[in-house]
PDB file of N, CA and C in Angstrom:
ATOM      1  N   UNK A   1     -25.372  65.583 -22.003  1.00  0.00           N
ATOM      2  CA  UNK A   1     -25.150  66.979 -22.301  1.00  0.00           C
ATOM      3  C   UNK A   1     -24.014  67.152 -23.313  1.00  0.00           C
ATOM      4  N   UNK A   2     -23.411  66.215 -23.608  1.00  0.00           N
ATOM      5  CA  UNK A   2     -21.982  66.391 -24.072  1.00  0.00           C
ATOM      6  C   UNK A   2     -22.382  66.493 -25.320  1.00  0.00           C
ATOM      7  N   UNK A   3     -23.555  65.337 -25.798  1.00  0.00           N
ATOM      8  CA  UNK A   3     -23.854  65.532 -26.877  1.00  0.00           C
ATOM      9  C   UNK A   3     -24.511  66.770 -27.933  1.00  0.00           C
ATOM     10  N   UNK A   4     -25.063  67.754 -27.055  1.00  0.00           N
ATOM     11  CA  UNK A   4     -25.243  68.790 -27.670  1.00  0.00           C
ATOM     12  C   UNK A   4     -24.643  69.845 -27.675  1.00  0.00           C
ATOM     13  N   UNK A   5     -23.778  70.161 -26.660  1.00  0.00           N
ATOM     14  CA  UNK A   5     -22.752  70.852 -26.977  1.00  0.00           C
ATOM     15  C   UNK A   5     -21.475  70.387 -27.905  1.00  0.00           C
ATOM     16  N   UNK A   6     -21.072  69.787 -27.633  1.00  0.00           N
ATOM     17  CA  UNK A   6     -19.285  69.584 -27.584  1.00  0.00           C
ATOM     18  C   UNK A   6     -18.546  68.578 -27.008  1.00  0.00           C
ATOM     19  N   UNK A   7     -17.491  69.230 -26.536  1.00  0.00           N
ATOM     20  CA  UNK A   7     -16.467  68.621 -25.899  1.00  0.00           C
ATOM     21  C   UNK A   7     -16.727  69.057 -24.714  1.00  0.00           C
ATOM     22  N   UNK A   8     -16.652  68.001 -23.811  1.00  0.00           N
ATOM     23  CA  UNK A   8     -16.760  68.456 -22.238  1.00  0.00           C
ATOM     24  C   UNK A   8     -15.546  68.339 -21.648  1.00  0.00           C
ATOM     25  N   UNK A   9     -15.179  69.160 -20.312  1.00  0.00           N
ATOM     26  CA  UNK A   9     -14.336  69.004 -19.708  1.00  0.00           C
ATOM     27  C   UNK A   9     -14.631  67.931 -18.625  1.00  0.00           C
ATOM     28  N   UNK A  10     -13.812  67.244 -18.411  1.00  0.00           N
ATOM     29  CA  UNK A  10     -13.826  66.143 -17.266  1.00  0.00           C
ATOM     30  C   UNK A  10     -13.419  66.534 -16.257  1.00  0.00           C
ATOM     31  N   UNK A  11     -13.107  67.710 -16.028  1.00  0.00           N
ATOM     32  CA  UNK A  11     -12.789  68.567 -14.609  1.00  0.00           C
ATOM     33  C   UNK A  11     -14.017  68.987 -14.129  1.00  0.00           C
ATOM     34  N   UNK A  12     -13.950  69.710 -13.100  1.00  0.00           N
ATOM     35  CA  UNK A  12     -15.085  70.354 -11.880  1.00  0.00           C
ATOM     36  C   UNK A  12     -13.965  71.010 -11.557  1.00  0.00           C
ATOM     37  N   UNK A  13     -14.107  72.449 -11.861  1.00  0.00           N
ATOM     38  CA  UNK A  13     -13.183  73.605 -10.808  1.00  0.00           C
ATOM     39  C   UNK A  13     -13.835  73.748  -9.995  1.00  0.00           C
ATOM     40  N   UNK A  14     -13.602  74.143  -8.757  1.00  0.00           N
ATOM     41  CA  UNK A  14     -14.330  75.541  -7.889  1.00  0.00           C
ATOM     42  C   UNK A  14     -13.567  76.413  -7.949  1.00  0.00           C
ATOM     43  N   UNK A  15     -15.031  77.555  -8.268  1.00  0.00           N
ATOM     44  CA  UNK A  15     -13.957  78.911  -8.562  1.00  0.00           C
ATOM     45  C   UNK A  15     -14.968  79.979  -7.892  1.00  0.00           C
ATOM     46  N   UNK A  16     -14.472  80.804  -7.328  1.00  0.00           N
ATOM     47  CA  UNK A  16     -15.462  82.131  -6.487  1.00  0.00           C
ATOM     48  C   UNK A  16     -16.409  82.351  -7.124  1.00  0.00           C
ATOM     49  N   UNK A  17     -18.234  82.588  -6.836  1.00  0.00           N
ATOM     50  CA  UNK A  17     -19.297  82.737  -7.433  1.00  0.00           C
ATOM     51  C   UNK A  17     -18.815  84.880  -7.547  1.00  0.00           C
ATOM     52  N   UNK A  18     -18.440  84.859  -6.613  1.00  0.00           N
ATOM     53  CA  UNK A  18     -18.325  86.746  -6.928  1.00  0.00           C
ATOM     54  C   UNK A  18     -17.443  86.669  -8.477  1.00  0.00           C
ATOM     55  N   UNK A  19     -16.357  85.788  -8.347  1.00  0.00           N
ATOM     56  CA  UNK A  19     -15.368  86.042  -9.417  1.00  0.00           C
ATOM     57  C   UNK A  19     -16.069  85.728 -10.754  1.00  0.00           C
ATOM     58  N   UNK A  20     -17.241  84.457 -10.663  1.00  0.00           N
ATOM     59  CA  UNK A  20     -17.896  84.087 -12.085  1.00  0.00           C
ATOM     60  C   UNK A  20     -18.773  85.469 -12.349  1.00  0.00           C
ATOM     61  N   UNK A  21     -19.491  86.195 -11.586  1.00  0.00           N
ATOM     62  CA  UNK A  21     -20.185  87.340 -11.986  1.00  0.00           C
ATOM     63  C   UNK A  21     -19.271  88.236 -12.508  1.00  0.00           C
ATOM     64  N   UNK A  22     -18.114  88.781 -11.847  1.00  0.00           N
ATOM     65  CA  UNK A  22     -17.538  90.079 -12.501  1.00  0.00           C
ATOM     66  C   UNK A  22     -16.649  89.949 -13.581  1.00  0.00           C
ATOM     67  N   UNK A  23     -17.083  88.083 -14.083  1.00  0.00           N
ATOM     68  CA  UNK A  23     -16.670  88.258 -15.477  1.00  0.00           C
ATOM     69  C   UNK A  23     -17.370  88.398 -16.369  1.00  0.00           C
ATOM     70  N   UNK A  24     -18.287  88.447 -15.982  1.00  0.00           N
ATOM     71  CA  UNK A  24     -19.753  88.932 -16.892  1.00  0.00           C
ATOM     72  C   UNK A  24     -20.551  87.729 -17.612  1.00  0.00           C
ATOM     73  N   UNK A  25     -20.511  86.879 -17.137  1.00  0.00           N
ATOM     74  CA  UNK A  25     -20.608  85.496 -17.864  1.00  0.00           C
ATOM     75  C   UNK A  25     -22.268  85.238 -17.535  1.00  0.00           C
ATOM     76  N   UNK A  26     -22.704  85.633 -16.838  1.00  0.00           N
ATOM     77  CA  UNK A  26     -24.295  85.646 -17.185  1.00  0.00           C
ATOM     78  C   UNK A  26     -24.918  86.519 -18.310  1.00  0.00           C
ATOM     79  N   UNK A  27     -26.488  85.645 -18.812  1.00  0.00           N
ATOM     80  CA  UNK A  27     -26.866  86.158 -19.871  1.00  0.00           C
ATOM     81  C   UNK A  27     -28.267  87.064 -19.150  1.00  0.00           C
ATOM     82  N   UNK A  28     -28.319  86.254 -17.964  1.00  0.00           N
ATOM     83  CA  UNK A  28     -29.614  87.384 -17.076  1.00  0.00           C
ATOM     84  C   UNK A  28     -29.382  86.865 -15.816  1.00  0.00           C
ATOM     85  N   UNK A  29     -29.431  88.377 -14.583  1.00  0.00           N
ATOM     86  CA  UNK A  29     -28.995  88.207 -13.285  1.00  0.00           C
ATOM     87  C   UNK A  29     -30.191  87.426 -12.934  1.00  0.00           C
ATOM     88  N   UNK A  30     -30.393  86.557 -12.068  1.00  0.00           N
ATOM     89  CA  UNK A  30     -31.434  86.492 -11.784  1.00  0.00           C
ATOM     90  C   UNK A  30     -31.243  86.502  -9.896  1.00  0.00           C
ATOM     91  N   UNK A  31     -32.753  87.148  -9.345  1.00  0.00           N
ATOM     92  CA  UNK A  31     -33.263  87.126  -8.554  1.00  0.00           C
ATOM     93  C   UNK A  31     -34.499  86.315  -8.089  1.00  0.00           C
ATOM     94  N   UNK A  32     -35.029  86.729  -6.695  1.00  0.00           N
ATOM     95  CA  UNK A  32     -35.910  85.873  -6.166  1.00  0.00           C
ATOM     96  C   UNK A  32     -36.798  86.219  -6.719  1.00  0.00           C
ATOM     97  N   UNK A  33     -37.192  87.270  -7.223  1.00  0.00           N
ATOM     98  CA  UNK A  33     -38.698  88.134  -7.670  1.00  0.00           C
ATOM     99  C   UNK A  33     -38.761  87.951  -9.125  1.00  0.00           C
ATOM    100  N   UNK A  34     -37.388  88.015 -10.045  1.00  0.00           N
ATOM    101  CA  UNK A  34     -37.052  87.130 -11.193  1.00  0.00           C
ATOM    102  C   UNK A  34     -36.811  86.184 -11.873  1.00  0.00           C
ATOM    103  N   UNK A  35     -36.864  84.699 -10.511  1.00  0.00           N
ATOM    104  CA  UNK A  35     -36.214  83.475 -10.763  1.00  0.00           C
ATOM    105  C   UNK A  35     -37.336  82.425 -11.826  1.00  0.00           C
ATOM    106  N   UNK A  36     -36.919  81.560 -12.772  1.00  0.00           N
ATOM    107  CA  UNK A  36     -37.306  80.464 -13.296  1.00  0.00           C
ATOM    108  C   UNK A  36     -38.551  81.523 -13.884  1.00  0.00           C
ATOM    109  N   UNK A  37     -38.461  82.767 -14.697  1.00  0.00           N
ATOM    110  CA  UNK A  37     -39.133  82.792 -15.794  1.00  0.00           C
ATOM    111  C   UNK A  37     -39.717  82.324 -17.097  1.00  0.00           C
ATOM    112  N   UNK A  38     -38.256  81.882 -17.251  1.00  0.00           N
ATOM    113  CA  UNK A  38     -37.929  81.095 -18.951  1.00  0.00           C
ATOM    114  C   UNK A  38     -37.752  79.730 -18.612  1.00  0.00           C
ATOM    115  N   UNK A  39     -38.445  79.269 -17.804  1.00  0.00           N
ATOM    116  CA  UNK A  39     -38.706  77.389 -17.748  1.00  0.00           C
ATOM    117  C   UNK A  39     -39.626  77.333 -17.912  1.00  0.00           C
ATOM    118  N   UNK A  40     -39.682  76.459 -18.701  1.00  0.00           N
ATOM    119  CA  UNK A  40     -40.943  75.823 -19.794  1.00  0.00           C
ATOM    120  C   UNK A  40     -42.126  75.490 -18.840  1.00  0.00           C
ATOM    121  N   UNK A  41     -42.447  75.005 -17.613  1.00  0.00           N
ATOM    122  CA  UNK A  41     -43.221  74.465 -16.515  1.00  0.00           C
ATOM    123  C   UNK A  41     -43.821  76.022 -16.090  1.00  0.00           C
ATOM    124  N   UNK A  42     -43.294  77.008 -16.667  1.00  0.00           N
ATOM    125  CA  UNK A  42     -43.576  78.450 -16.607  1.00  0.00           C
ATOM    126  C   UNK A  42     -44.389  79.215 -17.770  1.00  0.00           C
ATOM    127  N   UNK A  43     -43.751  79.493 -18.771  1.00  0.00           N
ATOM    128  CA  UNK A  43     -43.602  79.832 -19.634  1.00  0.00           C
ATOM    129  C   UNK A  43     -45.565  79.615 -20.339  1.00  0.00           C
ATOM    130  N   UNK A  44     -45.845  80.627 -20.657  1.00  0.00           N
ATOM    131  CA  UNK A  44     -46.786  80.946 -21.363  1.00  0.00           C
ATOM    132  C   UNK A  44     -47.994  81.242 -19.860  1.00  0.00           C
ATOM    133  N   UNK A  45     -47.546  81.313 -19.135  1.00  0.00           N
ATOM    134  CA  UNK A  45     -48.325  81.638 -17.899  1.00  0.00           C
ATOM    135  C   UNK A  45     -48.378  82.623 -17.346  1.00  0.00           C
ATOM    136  N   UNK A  46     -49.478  83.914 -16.963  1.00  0.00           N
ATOM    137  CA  UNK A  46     -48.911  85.143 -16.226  1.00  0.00           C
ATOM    138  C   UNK A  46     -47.839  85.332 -15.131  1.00  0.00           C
ATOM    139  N   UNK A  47     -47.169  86.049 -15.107  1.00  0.00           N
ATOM    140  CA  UNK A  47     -45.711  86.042 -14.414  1.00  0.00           C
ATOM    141  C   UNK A  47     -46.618  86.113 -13.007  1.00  0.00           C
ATOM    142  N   UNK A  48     -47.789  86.983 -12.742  1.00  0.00           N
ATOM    143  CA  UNK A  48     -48.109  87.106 -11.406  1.00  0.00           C
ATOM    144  C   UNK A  48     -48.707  85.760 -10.786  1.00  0.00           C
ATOM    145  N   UNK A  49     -49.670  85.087 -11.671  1.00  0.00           N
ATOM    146  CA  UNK A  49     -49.905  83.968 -11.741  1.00  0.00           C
ATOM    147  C   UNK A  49     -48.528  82.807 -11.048  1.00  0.00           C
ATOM    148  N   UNK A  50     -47.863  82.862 -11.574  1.00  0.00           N
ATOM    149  CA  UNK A  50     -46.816  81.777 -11.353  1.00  0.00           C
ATOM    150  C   UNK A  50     -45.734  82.326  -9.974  1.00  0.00           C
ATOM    151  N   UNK A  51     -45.614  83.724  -9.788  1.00  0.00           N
ATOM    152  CA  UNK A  51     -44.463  84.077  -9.105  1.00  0.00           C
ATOM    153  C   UNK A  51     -44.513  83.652  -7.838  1.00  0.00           C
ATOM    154  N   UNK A  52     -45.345  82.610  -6.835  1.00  0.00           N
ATOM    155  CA  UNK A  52     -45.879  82.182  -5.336  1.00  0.00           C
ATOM    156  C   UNK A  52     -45.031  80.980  -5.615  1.00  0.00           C
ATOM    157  N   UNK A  53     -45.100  80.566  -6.882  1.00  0.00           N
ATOM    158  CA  UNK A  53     -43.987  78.846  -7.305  1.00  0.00           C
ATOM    159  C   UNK A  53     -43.187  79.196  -7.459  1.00  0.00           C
ATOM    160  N   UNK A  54     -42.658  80.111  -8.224  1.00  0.00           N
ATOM    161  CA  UNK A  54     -41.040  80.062  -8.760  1.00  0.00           C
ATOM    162  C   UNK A  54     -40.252  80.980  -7.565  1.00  0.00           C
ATOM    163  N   UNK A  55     -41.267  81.642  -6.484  1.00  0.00           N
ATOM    164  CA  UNK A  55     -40.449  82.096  -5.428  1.00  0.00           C
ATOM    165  C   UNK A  55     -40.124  80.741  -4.373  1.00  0.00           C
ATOM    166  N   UNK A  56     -41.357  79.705  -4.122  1.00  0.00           N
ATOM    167  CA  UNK A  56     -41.092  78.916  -3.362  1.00  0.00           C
ATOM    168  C   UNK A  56     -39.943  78.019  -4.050  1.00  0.00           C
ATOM    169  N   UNK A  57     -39.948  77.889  -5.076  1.00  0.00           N
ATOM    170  CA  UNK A  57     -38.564  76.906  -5.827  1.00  0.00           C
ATOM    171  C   UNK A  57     -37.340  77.416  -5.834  1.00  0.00           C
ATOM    172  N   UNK A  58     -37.515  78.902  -5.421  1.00  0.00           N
ATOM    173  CA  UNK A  58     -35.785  79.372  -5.360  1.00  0.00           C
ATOM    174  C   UNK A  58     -35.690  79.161  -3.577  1.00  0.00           C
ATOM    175  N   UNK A  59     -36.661  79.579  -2.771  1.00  0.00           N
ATOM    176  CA  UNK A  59     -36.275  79.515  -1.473  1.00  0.00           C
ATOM    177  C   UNK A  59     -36.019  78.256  -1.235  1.00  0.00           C
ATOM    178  N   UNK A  60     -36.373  76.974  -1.677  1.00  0.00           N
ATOM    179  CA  UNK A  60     -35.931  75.351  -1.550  1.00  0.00           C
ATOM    180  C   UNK A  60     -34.833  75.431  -1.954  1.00  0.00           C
ATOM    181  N   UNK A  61     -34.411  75.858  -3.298  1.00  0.00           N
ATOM    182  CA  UNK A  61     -32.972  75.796  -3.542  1.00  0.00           C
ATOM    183  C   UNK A  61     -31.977  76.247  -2.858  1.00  0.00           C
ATOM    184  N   UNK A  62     -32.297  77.665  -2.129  1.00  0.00           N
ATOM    185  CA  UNK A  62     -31.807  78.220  -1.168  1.00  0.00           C
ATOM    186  C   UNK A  62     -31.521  76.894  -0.222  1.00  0.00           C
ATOM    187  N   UNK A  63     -32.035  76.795   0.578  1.00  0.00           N
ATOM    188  CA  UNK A  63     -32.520  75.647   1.884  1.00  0.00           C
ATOM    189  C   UNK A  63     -31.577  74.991   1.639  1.00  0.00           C
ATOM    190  N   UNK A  64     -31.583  73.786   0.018  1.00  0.00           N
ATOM    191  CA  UNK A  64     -30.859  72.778  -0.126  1.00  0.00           C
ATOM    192  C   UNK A  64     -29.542  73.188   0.221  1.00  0.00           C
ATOM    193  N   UNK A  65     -29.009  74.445  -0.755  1.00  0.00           N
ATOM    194  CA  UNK A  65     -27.557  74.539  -0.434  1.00  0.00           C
ATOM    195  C   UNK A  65     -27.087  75.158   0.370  1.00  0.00           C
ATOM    196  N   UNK A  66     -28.149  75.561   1.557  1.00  0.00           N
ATOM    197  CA  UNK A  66     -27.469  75.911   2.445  1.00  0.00           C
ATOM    198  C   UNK A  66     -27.263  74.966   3.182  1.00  0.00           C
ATOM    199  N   UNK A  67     -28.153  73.669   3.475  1.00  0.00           N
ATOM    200  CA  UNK A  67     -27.786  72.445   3.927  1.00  0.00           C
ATOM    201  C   UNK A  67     -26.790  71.410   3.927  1.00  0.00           C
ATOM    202  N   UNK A  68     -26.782  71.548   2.585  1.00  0.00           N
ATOM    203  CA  UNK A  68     -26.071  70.701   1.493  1.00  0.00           C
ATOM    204  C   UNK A  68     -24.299  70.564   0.676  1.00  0.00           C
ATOM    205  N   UNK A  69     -24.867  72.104   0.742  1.00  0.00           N
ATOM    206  CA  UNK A  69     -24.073  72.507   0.241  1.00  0.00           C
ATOM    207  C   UNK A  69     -24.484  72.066  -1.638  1.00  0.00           C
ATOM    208  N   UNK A  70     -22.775  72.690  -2.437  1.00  0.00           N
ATOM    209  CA  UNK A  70     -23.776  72.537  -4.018  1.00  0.00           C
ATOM    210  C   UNK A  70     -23.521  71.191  -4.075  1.00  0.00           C
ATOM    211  N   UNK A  71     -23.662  70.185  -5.325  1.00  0.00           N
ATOM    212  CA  UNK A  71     -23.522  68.912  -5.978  1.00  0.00           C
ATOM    213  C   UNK A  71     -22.548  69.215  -6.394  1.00  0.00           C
ATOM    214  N   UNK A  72     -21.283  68.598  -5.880  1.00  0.00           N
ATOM    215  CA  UNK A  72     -20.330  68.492  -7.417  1.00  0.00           C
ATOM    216  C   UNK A  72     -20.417  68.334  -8.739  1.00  0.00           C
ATOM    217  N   UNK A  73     -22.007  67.060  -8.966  1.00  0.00           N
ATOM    218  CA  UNK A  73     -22.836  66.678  -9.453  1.00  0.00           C
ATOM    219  C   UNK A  73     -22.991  67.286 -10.511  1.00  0.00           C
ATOM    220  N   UNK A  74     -23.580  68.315 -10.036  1.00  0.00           N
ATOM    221  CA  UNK A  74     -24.480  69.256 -11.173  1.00  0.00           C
ATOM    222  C   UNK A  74     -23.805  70.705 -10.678  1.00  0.00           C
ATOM    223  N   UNK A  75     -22.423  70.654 -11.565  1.00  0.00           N
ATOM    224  CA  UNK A  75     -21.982  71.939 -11.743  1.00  0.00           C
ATOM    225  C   UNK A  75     -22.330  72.972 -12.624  1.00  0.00           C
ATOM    226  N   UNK A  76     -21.785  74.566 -12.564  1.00  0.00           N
ATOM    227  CA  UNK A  76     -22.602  75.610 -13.097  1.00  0.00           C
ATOM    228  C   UNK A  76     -21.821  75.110 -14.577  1.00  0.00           C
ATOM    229  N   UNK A  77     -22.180  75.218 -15.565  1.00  0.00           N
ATOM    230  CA  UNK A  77     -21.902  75.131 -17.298  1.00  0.00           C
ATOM    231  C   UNK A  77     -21.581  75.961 -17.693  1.00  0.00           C
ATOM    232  N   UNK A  78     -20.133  76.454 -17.668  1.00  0.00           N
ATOM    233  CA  UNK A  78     -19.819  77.325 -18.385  1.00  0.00           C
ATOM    234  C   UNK A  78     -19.717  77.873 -19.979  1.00  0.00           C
ATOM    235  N   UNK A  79     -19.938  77.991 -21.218  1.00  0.00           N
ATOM    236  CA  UNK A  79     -19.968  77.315 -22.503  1.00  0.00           C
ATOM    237  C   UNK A  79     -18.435  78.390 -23.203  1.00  0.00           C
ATOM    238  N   UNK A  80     -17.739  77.750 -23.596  1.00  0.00           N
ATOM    239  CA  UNK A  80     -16.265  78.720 -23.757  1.00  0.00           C
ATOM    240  C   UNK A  80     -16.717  78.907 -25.684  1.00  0.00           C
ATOM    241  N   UNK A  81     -16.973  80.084 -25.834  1.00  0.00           N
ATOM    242  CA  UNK A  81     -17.637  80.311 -26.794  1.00  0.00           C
ATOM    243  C   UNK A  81     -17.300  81.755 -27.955  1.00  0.00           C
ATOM    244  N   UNK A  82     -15.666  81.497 -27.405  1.00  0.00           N
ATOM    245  CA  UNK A  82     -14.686  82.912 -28.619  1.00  0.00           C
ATOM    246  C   UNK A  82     -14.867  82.800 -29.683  1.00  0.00           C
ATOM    247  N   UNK A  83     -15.031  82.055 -30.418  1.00  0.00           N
ATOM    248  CA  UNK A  83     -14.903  82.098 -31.433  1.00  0.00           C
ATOM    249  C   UNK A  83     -15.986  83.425 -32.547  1.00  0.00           C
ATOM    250  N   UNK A  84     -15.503  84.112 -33.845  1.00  0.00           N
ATOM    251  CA  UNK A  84     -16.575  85.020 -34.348  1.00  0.00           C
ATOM    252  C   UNK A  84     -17.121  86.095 -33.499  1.00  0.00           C
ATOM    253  N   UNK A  85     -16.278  86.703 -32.763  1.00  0.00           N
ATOM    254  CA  UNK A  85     -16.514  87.496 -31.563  1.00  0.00           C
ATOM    255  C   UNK A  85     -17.588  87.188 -31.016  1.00  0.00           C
ATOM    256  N   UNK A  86     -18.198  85.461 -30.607  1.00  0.00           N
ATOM    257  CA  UNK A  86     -18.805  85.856 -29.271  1.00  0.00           C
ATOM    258  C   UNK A  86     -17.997  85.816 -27.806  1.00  0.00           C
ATOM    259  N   UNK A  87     -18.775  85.670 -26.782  1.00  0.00           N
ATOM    260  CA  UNK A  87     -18.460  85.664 -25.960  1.00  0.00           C
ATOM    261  C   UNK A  87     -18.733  84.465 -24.661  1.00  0.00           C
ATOM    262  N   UNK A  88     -18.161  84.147 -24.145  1.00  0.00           N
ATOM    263  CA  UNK A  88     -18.278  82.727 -23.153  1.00  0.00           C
ATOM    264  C   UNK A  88     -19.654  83.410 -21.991  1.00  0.00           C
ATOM    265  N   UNK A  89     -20.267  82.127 -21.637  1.00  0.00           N
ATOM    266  CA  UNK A  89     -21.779  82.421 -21.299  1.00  0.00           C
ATOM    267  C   UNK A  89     -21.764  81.344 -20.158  1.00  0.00           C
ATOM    268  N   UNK A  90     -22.752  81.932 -18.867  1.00  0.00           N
ATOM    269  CA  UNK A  90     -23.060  80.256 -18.383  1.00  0.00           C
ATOM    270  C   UNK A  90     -24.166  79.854 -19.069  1.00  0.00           C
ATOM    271  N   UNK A  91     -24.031  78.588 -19.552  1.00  0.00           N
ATOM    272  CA  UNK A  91     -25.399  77.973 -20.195  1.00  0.00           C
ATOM    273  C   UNK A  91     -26.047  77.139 -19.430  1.00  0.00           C
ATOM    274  N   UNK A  92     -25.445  76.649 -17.868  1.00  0.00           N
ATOM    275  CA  UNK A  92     -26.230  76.415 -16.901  1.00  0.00           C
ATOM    276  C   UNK A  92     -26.083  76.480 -15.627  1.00  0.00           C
ATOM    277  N   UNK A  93     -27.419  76.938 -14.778  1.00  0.00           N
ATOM    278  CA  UNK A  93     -26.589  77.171 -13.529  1.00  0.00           C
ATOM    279  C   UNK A  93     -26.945  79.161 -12.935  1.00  0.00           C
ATOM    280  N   UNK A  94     -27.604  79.779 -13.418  1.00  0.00           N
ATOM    281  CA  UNK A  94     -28.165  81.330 -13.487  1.00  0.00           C
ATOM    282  C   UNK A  94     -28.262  81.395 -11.824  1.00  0.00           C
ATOM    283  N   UNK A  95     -29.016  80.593 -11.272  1.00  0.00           N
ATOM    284  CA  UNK A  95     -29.978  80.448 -10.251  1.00  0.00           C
ATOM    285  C   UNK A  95     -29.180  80.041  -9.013  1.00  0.00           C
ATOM    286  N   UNK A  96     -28.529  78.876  -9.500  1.00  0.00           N
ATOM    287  CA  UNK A  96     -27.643  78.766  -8.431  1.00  0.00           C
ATOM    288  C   UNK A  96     -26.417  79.272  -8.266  1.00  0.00           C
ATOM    289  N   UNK A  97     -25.840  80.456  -9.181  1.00  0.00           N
ATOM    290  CA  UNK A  97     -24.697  80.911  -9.211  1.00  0.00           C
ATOM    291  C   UNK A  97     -25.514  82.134  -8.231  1.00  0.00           C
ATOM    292  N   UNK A  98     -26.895  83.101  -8.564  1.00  0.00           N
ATOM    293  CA  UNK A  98     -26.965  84.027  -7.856  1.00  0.00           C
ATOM    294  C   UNK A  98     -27.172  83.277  -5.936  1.00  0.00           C
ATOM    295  N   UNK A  99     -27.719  82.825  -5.945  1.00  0.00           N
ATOM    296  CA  UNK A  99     -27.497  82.074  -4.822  1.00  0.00           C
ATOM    297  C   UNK A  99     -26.784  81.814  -4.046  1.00  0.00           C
ATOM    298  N   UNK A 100     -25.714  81.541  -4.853  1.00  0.00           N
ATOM    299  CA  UNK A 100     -23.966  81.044  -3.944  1.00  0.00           C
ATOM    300  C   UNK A 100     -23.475  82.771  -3.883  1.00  0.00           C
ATOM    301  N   UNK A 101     -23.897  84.029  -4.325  1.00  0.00           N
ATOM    302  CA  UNK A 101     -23.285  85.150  -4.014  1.00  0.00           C
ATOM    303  C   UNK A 101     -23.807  85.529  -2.846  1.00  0.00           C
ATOM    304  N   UNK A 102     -25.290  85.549  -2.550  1.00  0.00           N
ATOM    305  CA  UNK A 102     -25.981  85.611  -1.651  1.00  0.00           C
ATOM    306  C   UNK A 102     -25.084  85.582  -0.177  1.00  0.00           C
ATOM    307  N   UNK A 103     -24.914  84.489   0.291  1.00  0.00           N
ATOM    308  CA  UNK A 103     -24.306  84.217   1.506  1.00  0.00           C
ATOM    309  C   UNK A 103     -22.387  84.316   1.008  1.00  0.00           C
ATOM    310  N   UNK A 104     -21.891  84.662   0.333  1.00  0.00           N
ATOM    311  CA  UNK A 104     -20.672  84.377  -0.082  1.00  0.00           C
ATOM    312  C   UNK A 104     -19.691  83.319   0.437  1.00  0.00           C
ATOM    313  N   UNK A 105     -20.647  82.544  -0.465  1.00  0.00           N
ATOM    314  CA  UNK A 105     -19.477  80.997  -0.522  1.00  0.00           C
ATOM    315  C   UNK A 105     -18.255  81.473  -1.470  1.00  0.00           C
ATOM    316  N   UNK A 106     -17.677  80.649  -0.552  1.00  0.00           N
ATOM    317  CA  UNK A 106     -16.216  80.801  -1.276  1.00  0.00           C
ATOM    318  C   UNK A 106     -15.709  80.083  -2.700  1.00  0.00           C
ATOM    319  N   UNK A 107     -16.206  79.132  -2.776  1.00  0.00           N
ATOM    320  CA  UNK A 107     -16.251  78.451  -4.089  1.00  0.00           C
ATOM    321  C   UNK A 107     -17.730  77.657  -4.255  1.00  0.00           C
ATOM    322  N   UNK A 108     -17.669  77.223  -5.561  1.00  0.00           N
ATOM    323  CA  UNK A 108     -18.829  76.467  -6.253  1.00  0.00           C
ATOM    324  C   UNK A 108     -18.270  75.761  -7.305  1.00  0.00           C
ATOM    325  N   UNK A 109     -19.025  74.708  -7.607  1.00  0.00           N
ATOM    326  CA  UNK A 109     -17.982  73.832  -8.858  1.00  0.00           C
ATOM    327  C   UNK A 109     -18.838  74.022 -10.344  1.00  0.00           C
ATOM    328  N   UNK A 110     -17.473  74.330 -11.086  1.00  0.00           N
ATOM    329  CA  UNK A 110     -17.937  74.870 -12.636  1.00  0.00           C
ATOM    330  C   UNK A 110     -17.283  73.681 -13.139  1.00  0.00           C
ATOM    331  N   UNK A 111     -17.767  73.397 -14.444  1.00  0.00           N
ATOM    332  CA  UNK A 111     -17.458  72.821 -15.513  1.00  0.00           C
ATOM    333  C   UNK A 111     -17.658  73.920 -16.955  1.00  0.00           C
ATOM    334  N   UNK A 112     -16.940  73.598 -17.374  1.00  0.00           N
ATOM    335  CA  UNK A 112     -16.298  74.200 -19.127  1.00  0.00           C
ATOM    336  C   UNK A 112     -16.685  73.449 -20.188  1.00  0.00           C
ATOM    337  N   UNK A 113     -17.636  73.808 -20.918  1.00  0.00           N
ATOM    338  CA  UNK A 113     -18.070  73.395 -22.366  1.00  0.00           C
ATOM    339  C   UNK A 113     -17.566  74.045 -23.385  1.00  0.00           C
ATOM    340  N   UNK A 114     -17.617  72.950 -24.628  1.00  0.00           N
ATOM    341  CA  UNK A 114     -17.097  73.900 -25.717  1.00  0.00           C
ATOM    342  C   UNK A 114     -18.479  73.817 -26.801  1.00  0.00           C
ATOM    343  N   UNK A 115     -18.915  74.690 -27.812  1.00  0.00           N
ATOM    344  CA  UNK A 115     -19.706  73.993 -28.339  1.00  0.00           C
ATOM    345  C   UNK A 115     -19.660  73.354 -29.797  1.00  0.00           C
ATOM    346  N   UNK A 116     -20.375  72.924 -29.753  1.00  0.00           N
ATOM    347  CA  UNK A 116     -20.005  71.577 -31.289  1.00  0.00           C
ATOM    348  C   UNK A 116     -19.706  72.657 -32.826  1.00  0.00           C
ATOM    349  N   UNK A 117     -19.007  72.052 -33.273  1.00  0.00           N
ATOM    350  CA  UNK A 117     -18.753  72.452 -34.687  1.00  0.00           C
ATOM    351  C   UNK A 117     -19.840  72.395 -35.916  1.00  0.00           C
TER     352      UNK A 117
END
């Protein structure tokens, strides 16, 4: 991943999933009735058509972390992205950030990207 962004951070914060939303850092909320639209394993398929899978793939995800808890692993991607007035985005991680608000976990682990020059 490093390679297409940037510079990666070698940290893993956990930081409050309420606190990553009310900084506005998503590019689309997503829900259960909204989840995994824009994945390609999707994509060009009627939404009604597909929505029995992409509901059963969020309720597994559900399951996992409620089991599991998250991966340190595979933290949410934050992309730190000021520069030219934009604005910092998660670039991964939509799904399981709405998720962790759901039951309000107290933390979740982010990582910080920068992106390439």
């Amino acid at each position: 991943m490093a390679d297409k962004l940037g510079e990666q951070s070698s940290m893993v914060y956990f930081l409050s999933p309420t606190t990553i939303r009310e900084m506005g850092l998503e590019k689309h909320r997503k829900t259960r009735d909204k989840c995994f639209e824009s994945h390609s394993e999707y994509r060009g398929r009627p939404k009604y058509e597909t929505l029995h899978e992409r509901q059963k793939r969020w309720d597994d995800l559900c399951d996992s972390i409620a089991t599991n808890g998250f991966d340190p692993e595979q933290p949410i991607t934050i992309m730190l992205n000021r520069k030219e007035g934009n604005r910092d985005q998660i670039f991964q991680g939509h799904h399981r950030l709405a998720i962790a608000i759901e039951p309000q976990l107290a933390a979740i682990p982010v990582r910080f990207v920068t992106k390439k020059k």
